[in-house]
N, C-alpha and C. Protein backbone atom coordinates (compact mmCIF):
# COMPACT_ATOMS: atom_id res chain seq x y z
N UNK A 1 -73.52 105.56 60.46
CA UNK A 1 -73.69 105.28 61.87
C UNK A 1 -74.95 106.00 62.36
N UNK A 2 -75.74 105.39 62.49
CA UNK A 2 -77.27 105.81 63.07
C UNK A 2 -77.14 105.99 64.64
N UNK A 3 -76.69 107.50 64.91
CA UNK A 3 -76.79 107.63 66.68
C UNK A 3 -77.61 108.85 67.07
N UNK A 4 -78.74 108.75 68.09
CA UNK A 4 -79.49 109.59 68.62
C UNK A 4 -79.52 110.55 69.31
N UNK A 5 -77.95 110.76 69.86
CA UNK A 5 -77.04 112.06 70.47
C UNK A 5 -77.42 112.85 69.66
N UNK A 6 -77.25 114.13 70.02
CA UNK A 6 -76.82 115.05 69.62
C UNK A 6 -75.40 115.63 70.13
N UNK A 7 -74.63 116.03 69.01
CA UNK A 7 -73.13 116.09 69.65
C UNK A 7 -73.59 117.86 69.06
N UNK A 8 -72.40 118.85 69.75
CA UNK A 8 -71.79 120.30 69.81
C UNK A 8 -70.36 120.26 69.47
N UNK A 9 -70.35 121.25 68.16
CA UNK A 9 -68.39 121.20 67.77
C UNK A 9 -68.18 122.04 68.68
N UNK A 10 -66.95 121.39 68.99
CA UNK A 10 -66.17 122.33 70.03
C UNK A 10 -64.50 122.61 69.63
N UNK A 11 -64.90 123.27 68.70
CA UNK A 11 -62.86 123.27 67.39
C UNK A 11 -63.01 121.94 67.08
N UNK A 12 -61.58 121.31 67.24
CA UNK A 12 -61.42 119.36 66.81
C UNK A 12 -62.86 118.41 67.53
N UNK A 13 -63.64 118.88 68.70
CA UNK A 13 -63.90 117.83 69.65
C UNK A 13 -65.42 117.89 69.45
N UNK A 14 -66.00 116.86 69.03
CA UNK A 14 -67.29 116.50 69.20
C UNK A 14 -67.81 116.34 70.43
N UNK A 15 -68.26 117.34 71.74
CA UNK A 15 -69.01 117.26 73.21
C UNK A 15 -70.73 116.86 73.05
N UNK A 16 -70.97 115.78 74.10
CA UNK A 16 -72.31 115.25 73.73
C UNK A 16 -73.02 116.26 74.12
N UNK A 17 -74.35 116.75 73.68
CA UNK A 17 -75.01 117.38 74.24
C UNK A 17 -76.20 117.49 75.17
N UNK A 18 -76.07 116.76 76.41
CA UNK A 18 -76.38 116.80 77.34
C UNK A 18 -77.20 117.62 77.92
N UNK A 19 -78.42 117.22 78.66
CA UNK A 19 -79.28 118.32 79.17
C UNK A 19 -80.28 117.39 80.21
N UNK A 20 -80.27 118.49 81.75
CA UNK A 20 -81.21 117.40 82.65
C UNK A 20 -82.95 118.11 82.34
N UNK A 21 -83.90 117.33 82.83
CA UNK A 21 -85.04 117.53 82.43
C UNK A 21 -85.21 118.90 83.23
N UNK A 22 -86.57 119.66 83.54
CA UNK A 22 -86.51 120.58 84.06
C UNK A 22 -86.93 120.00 85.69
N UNK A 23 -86.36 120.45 86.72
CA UNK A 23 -86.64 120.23 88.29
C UNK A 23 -87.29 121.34 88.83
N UNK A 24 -88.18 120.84 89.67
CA UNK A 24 -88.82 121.23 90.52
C UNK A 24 -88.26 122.45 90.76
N UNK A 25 -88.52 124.07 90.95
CA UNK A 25 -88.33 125.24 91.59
C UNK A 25 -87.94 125.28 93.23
N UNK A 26 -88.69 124.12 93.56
CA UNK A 26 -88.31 124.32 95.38
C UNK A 26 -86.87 124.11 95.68
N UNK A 27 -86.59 124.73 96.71
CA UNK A 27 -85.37 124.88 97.29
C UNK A 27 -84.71 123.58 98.26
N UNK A 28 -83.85 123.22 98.17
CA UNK A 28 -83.59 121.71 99.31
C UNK A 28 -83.37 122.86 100.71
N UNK A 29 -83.29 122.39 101.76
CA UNK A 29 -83.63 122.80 103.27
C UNK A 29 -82.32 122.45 103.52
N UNK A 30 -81.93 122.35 105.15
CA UNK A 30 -81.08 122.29 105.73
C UNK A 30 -80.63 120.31 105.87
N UNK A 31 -81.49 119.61 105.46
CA UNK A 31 -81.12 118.19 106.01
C UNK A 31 -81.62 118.02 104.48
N UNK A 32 -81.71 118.21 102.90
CA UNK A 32 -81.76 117.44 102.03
C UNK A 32 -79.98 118.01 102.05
N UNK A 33 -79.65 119.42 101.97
CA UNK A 33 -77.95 119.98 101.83
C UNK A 33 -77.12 118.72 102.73
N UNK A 34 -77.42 118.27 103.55
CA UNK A 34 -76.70 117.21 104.68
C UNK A 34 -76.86 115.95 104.21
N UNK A 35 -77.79 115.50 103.75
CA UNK A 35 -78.00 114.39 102.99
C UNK A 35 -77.24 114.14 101.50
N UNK A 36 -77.11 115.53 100.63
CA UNK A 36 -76.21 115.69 99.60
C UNK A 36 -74.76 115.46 99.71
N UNK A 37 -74.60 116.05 100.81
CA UNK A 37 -72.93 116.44 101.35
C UNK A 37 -72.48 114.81 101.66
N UNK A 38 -73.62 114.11 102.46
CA UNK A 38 -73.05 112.66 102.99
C UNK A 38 -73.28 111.91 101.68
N UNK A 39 -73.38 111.92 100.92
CA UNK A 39 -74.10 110.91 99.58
C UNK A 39 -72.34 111.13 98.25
N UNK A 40 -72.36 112.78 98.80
CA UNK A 40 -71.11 113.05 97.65
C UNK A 40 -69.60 112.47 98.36
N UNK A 41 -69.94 112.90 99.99
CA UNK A 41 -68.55 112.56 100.76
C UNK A 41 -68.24 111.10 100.81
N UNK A 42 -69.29 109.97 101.42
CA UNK A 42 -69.20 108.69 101.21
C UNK A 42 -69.87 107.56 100.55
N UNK A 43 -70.62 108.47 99.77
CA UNK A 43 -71.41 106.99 98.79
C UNK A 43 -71.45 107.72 97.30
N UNK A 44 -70.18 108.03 96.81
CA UNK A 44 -69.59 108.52 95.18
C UNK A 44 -70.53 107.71 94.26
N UNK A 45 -70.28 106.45 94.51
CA UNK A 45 -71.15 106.39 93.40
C UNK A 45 -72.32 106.01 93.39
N UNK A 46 -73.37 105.73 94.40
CA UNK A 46 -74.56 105.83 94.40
C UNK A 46 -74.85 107.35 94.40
N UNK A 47 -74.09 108.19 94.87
CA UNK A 47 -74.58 109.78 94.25
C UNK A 47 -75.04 109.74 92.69
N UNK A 48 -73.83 109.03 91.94
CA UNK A 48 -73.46 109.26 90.87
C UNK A 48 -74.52 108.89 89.92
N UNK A 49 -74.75 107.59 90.27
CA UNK A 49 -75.90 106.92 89.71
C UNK A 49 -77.03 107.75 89.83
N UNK A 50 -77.51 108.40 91.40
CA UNK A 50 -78.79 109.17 91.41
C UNK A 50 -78.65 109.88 90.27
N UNK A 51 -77.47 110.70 90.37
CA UNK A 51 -77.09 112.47 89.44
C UNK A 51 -77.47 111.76 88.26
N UNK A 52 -77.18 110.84 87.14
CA UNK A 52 -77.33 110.96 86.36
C UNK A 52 -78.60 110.03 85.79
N UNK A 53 -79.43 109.34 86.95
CA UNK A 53 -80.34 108.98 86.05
C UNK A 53 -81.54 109.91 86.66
N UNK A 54 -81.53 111.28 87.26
CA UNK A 54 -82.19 112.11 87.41
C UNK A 54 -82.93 112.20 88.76
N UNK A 55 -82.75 110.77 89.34
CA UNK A 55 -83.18 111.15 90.50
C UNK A 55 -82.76 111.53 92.00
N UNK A 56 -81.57 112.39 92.11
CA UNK A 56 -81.34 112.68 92.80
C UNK A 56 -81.72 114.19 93.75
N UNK A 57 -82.35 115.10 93.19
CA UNK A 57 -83.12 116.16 93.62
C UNK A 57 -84.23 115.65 94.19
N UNK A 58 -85.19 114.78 93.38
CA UNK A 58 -86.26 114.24 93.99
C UNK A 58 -86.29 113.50 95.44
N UNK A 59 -84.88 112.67 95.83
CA UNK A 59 -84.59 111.88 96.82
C UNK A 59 -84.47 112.88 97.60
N UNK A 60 -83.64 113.59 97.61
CA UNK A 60 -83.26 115.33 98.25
C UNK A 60 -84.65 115.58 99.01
N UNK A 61 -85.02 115.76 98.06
CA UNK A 61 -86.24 116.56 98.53
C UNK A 61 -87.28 115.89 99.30
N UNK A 62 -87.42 114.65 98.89
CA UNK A 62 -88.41 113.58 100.35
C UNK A 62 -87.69 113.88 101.13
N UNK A 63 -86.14 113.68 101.59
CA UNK A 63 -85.56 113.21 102.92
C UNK A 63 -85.57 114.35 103.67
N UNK A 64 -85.23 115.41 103.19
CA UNK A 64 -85.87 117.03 103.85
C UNK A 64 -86.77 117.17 103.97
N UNK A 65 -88.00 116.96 103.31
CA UNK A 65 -89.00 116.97 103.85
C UNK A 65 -89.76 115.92 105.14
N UNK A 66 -89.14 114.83 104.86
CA UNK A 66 -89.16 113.80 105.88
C UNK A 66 -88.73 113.89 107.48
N UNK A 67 -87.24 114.45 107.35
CA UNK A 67 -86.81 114.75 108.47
C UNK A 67 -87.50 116.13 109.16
N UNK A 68 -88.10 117.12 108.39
CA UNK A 68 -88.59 118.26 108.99
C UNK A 68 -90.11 117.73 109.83
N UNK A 69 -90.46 116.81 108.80
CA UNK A 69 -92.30 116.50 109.79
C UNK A 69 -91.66 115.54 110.75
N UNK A 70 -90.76 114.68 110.67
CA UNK A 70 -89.97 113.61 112.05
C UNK A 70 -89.60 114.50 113.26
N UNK A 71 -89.07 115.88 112.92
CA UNK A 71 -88.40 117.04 113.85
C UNK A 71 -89.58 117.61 114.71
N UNK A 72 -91.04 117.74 113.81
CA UNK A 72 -92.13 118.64 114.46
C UNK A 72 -92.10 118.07 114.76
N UNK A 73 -92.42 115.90 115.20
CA UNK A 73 -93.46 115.30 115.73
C UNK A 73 -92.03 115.13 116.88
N UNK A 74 -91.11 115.05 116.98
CA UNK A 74 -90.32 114.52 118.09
C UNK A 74 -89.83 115.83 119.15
N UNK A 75 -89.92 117.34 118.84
CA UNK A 75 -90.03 117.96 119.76
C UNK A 75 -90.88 117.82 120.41
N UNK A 76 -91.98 117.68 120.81
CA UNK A 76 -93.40 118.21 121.91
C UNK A 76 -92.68 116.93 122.80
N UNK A 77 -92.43 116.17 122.14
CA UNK A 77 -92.41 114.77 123.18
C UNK A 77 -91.20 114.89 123.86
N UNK A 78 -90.16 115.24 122.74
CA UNK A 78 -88.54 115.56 123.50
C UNK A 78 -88.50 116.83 124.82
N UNK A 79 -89.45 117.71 124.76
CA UNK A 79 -89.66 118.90 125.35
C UNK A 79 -90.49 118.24 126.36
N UNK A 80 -91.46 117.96 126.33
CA UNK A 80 -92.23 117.58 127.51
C UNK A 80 -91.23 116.44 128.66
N UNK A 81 -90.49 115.62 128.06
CA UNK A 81 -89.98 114.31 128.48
C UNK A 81 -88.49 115.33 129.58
N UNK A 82 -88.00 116.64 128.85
CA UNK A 82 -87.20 117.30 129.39
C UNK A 82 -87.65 118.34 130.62
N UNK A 83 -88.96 119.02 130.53
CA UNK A 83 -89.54 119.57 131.59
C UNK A 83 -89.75 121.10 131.16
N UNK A 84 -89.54 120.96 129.68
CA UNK A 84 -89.66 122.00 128.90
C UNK A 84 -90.79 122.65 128.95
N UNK A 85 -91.75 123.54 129.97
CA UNK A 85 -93.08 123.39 130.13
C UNK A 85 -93.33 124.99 129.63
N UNK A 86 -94.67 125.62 129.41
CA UNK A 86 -95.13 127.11 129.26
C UNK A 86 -94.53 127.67 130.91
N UNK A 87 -94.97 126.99 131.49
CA UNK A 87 -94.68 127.63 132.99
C UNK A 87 -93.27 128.01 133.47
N UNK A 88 -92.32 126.94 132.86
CA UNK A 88 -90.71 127.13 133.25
C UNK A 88 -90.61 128.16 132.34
N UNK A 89 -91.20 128.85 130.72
CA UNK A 89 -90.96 129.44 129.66
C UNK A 89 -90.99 130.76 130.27
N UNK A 90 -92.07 130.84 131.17
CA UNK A 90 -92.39 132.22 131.69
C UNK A 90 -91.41 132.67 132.83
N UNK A 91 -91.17 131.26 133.57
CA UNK A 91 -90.41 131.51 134.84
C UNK A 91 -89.20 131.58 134.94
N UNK A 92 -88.55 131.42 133.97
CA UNK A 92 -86.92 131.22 133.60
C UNK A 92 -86.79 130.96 132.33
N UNK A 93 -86.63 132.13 131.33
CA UNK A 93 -87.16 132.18 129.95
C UNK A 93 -85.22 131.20 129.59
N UNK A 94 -84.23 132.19 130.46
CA UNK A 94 -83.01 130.63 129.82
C UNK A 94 -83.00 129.46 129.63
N UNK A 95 -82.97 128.83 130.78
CA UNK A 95 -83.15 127.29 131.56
C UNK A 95 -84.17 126.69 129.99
N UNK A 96 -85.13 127.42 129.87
CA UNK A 96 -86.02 126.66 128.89
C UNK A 96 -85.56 126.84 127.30
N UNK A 97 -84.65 127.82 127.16
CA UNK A 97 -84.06 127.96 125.88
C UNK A 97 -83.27 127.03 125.73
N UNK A 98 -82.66 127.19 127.35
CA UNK A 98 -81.45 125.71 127.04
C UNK A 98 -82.11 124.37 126.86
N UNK A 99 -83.19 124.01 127.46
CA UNK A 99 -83.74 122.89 127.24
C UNK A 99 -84.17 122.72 125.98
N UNK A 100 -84.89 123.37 125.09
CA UNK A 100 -85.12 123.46 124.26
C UNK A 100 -84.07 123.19 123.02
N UNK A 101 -82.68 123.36 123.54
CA UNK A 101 -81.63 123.86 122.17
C UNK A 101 -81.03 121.92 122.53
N UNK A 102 -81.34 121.88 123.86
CA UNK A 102 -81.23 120.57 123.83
C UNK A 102 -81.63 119.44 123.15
N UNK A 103 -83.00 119.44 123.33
CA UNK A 103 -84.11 118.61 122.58
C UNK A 103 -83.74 118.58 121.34
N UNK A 104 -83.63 119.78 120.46
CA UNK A 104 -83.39 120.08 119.32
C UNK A 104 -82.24 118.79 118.92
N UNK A 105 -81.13 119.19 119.21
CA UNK A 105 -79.54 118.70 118.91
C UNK A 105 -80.08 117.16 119.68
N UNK A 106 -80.56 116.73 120.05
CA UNK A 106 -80.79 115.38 120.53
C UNK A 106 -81.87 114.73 119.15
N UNK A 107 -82.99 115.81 118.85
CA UNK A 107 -83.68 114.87 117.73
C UNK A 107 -83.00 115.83 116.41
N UNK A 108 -81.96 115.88 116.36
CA UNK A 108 -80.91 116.22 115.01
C UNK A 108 -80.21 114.77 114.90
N UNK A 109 -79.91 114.77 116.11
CA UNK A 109 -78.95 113.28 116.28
C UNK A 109 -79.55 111.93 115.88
N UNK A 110 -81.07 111.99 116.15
CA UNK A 110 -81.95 110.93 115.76
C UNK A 110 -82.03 110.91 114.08
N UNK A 111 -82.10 112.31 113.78
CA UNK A 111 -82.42 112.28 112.27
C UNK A 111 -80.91 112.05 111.90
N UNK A 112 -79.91 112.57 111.93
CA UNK A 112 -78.75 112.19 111.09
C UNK A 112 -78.03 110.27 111.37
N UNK A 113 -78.62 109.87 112.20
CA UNK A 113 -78.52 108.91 112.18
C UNK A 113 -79.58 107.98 111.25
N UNK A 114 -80.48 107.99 111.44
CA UNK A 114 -81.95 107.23 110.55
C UNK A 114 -81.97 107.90 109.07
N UNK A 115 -81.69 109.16 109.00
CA UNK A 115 -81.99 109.52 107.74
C UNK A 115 -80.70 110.27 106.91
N UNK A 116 -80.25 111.18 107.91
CA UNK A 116 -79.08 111.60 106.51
C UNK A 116 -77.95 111.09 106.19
N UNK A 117 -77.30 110.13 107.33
CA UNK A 117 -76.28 108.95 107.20
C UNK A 117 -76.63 108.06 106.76
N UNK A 118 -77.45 107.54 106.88
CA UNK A 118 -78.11 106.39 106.24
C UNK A 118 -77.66 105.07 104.69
């Protein structure tokens, strides 16, 4: 039988020996971890498929990176559109934190909809 595995004895049991290529050192962020979590919780086996034909770190890692440059470019606009200004920052350093934590959780909502539910 001509097979290109390599198998490991394990007592009675022949285990294939398995190994993923080497990945990237960078770390996944806060929205590739959210994108993982939704991929393992409701799409099993398109996870599954990524996990094992290797590309699933790589996907990880665009969509975190994706959603982080979507996040810079949609605060200034979410902040300005709210009244989020330098002047209110100085003049009522709360009011503008709150606006701010607003904006935020409003373009979270944009991204987990377009990108990590998806």
């Amino acid at each position: 039988m001509n097979n290109p595995m390599n198998y490991i004895q394990n007592g009675d049991y022949l285990i294939p020996d398995l190994k993923l290529r080497q990945q990237p050192e960078k770390t996944l962020g806060k929205y590739g971890r959210m994108r993982k979590t939704y991929l393992k919780e409701h799409r099993p086996i398109l996870y599954n498929q990524m996990l094992l034909s290797e590309k699933l770190y790589q996907h990880l890692l665009e969509i975190d990176e994706t959603a982080q440059s979507r996040l810079e470019q949609m605060m200034p606009q979410l902040a300005k559109e709210a009244g989020a200004t330098e002047e209110l920052k100085a003049s009522d350093p709360m009011k503008w934190v709150g606006l701010m934590n607003t904006c935020k959780a409003q373009a979270e909502e944009i991204l987990m909809a377009e990108l990590i539910n998806s």
